[in-house]
C-alpha atoms as a PDB file:
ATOM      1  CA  UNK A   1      -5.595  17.016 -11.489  1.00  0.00           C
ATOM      2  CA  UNK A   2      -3.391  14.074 -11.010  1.00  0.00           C
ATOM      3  CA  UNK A   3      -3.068  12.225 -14.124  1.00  0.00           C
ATOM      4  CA  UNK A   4      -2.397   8.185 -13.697  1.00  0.00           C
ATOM      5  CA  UNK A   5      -2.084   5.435 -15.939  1.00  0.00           C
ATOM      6  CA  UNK A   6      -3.280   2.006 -14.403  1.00  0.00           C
ATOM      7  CA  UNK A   7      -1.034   1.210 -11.985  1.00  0.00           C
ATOM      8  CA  UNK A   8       0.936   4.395 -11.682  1.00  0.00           C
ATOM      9  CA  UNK A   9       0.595   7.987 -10.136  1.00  0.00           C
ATOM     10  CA  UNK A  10       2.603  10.706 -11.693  1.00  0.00           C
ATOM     11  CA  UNK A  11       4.839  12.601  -9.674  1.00  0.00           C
ATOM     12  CA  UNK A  12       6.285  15.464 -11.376  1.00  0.00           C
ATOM     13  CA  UNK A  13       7.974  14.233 -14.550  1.00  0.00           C
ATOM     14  CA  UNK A  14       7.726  10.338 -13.634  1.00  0.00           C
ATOM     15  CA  UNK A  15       5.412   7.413 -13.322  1.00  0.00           C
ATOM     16  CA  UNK A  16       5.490   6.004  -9.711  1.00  0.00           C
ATOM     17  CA  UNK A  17       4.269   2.049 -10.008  1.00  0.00           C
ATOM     18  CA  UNK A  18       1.981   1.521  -7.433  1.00  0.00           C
ATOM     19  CA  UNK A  19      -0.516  -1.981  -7.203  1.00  0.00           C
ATOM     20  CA  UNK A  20      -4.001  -2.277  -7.505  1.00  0.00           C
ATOM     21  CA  UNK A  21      -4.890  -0.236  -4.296  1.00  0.00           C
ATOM     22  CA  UNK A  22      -1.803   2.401  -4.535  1.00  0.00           C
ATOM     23  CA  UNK A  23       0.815   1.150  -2.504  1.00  0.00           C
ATOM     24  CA  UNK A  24       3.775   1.752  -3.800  1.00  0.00           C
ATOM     25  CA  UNK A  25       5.724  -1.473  -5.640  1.00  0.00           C
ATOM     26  CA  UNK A  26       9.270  -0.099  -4.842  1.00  0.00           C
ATOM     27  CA  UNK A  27       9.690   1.642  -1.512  1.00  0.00           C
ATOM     28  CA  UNK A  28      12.290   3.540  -2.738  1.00  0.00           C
ATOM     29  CA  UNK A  29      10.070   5.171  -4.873  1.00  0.00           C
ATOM     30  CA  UNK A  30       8.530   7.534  -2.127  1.00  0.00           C
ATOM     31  CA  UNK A  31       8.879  11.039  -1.400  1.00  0.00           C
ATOM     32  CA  UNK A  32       6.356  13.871  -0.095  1.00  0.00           C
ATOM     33  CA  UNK A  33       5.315  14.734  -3.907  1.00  0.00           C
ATOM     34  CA  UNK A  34       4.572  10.979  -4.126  1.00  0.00           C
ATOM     35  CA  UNK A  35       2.070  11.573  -0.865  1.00  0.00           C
ATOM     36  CA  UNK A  36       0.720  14.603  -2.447  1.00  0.00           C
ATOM     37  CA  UNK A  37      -0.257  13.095  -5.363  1.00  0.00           C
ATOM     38  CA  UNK A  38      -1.774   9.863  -3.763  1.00  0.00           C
ATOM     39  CA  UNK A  39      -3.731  12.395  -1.767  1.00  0.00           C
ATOM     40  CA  UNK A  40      -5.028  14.268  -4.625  1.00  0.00           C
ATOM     41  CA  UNK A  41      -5.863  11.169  -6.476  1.00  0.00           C
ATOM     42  CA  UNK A  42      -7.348   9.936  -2.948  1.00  0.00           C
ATOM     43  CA  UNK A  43      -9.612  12.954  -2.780  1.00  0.00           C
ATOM     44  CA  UNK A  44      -7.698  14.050   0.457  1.00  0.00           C
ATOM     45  CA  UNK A  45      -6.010  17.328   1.557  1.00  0.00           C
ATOM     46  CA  UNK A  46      -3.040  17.073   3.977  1.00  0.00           C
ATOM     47  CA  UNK A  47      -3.012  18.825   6.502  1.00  0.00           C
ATOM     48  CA  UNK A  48       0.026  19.410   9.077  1.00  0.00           C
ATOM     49  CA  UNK A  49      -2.060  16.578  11.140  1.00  0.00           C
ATOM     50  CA  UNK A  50      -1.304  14.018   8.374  1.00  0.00           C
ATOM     51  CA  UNK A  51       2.204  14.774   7.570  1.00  0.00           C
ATOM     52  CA  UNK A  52       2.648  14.445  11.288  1.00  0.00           C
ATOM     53  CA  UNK A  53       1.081  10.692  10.807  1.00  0.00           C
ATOM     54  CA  UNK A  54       2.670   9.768   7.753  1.00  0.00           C
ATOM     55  CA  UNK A  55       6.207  10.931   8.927  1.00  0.00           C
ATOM     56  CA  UNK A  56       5.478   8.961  12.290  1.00  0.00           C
ATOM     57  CA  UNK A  57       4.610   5.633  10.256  1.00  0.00           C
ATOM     58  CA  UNK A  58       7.693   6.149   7.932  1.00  0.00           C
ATOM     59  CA  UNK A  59       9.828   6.528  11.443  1.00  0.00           C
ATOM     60  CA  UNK A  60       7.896   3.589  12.932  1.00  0.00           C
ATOM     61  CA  UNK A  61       8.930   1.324   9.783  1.00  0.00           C
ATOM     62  CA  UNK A  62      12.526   2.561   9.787  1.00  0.00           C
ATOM     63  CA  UNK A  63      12.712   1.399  13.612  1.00  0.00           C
ATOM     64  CA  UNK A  64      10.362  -1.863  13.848  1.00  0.00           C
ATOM     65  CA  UNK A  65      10.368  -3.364  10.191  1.00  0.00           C
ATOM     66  CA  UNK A  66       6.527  -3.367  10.223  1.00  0.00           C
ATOM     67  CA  UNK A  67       3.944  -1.184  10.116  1.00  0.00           C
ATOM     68  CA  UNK A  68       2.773   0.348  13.641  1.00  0.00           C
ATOM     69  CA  UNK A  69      -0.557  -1.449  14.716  1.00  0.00           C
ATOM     70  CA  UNK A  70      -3.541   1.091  15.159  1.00  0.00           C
ATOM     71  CA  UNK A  71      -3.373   0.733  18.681  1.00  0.00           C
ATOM     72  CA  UNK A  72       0.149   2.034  18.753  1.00  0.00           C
ATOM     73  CA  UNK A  73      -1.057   5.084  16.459  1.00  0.00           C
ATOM     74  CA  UNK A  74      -3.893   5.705  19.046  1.00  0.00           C
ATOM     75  CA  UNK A  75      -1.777   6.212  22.494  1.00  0.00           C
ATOM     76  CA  UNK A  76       1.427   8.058  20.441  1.00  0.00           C
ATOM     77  CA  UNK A  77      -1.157  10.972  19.303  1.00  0.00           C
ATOM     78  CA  UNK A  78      -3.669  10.683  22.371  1.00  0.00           C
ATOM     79  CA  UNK A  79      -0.174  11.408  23.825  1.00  0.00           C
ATOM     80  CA  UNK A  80       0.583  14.025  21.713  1.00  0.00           C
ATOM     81  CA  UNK A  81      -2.626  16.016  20.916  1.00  0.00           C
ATOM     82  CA  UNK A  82      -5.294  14.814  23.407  1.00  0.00           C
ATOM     83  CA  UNK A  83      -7.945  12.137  23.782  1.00  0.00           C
ATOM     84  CA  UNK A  84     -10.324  13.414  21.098  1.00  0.00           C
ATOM     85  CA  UNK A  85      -7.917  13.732  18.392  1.00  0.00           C
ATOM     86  CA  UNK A  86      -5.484  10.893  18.993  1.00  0.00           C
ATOM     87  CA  UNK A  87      -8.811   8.722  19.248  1.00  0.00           C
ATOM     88  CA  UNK A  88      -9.663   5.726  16.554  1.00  0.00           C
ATOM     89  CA  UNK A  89     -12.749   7.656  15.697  1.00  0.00           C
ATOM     90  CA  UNK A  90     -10.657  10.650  14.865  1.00  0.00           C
ATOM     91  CA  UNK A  91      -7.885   9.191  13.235  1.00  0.00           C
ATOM     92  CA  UNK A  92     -10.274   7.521  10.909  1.00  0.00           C
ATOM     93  CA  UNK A  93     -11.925  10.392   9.886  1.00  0.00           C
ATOM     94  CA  UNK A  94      -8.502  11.888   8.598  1.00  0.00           C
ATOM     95  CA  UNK A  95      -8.114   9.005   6.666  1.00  0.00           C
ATOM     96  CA  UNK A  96     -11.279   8.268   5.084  1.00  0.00           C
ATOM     97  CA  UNK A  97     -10.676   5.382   3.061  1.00  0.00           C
ATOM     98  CA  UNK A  98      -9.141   2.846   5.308  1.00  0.00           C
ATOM     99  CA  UNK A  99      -7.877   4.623   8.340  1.00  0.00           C
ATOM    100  CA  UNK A 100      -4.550   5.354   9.194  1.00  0.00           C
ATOM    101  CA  UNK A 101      -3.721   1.849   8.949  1.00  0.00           C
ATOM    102  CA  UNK A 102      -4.575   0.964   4.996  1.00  0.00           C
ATOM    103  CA  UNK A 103      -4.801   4.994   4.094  1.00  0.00           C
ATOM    104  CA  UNK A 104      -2.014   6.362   6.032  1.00  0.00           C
ATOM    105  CA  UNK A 105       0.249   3.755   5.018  1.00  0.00           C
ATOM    106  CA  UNK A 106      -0.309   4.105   1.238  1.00  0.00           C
ATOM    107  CA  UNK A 107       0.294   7.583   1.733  1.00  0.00           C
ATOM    108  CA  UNK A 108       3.932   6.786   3.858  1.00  0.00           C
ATOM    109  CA  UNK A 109       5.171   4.361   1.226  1.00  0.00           C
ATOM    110  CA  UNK A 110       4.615   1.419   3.203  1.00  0.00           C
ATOM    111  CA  UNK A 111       3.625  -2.384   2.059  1.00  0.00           C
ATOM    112  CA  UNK A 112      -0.132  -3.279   2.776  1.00  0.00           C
ATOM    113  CA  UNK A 113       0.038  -5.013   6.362  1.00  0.00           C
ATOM    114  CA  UNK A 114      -0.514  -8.904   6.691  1.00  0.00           C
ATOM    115  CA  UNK A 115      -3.905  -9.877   6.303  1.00  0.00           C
ATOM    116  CA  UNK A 116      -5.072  -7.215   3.892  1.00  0.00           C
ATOM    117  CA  UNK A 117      -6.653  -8.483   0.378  1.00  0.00           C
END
């Protein structure tokens, strides 16, 4: 059970600050025990198919500045594991509660994208 005060997940020994919706409020502050216990919180189990999206958004931020539009998402993993599972259906079923966009990025560390309230 992941313990949280309002406005925090605990990761390990330390309260992580995260906003109203769980994104983080210092970048610096992520790490894979971070995801892990966003995910627990989140109700979600990672599998090796979500680290593989999470690590791709965290590259994707690293190179562009910004956040990797679903469209992007969809022809990188229809590219990489077929039409079915690199489809927007698919995609948001791994990520439940907002897709890969709102969801996945939460879970990467990354700032809520324009446009989001």
């Amino acid at each position: 059970m992941v313990h949280t005060l309002k406005g925090t997940v605990r990761v390990g020994d330390r309260l992580i600050e995260v906003d109203s919706e769980g994104y983080l409020r210092h970048l610096g502050d992520w790490s894979e025990d971070f995801a892990r216990a966003l995910a627990e919180r989140e109700g979600l189990e990672l599998t090796d198919a979500h680290w593989e999206l999470i690590h791709f958004l965290r590259a994707y931020w690293t190179e562009h500045g910004v956040q990797p539009q679903v469209r992007v998402m969809i022809r990188h993993f229809t590219a990489r594991w077929g039409a079915q599972r690199g489809s927007n259906h698919h995609l948001h079923e791994m990520f439940p509660r907002g897709g890969p966009q709102k969801q996945g990025n939460r879970l990467a560390g990354l700032l809520r994208t324009q446009g989001e309230h």
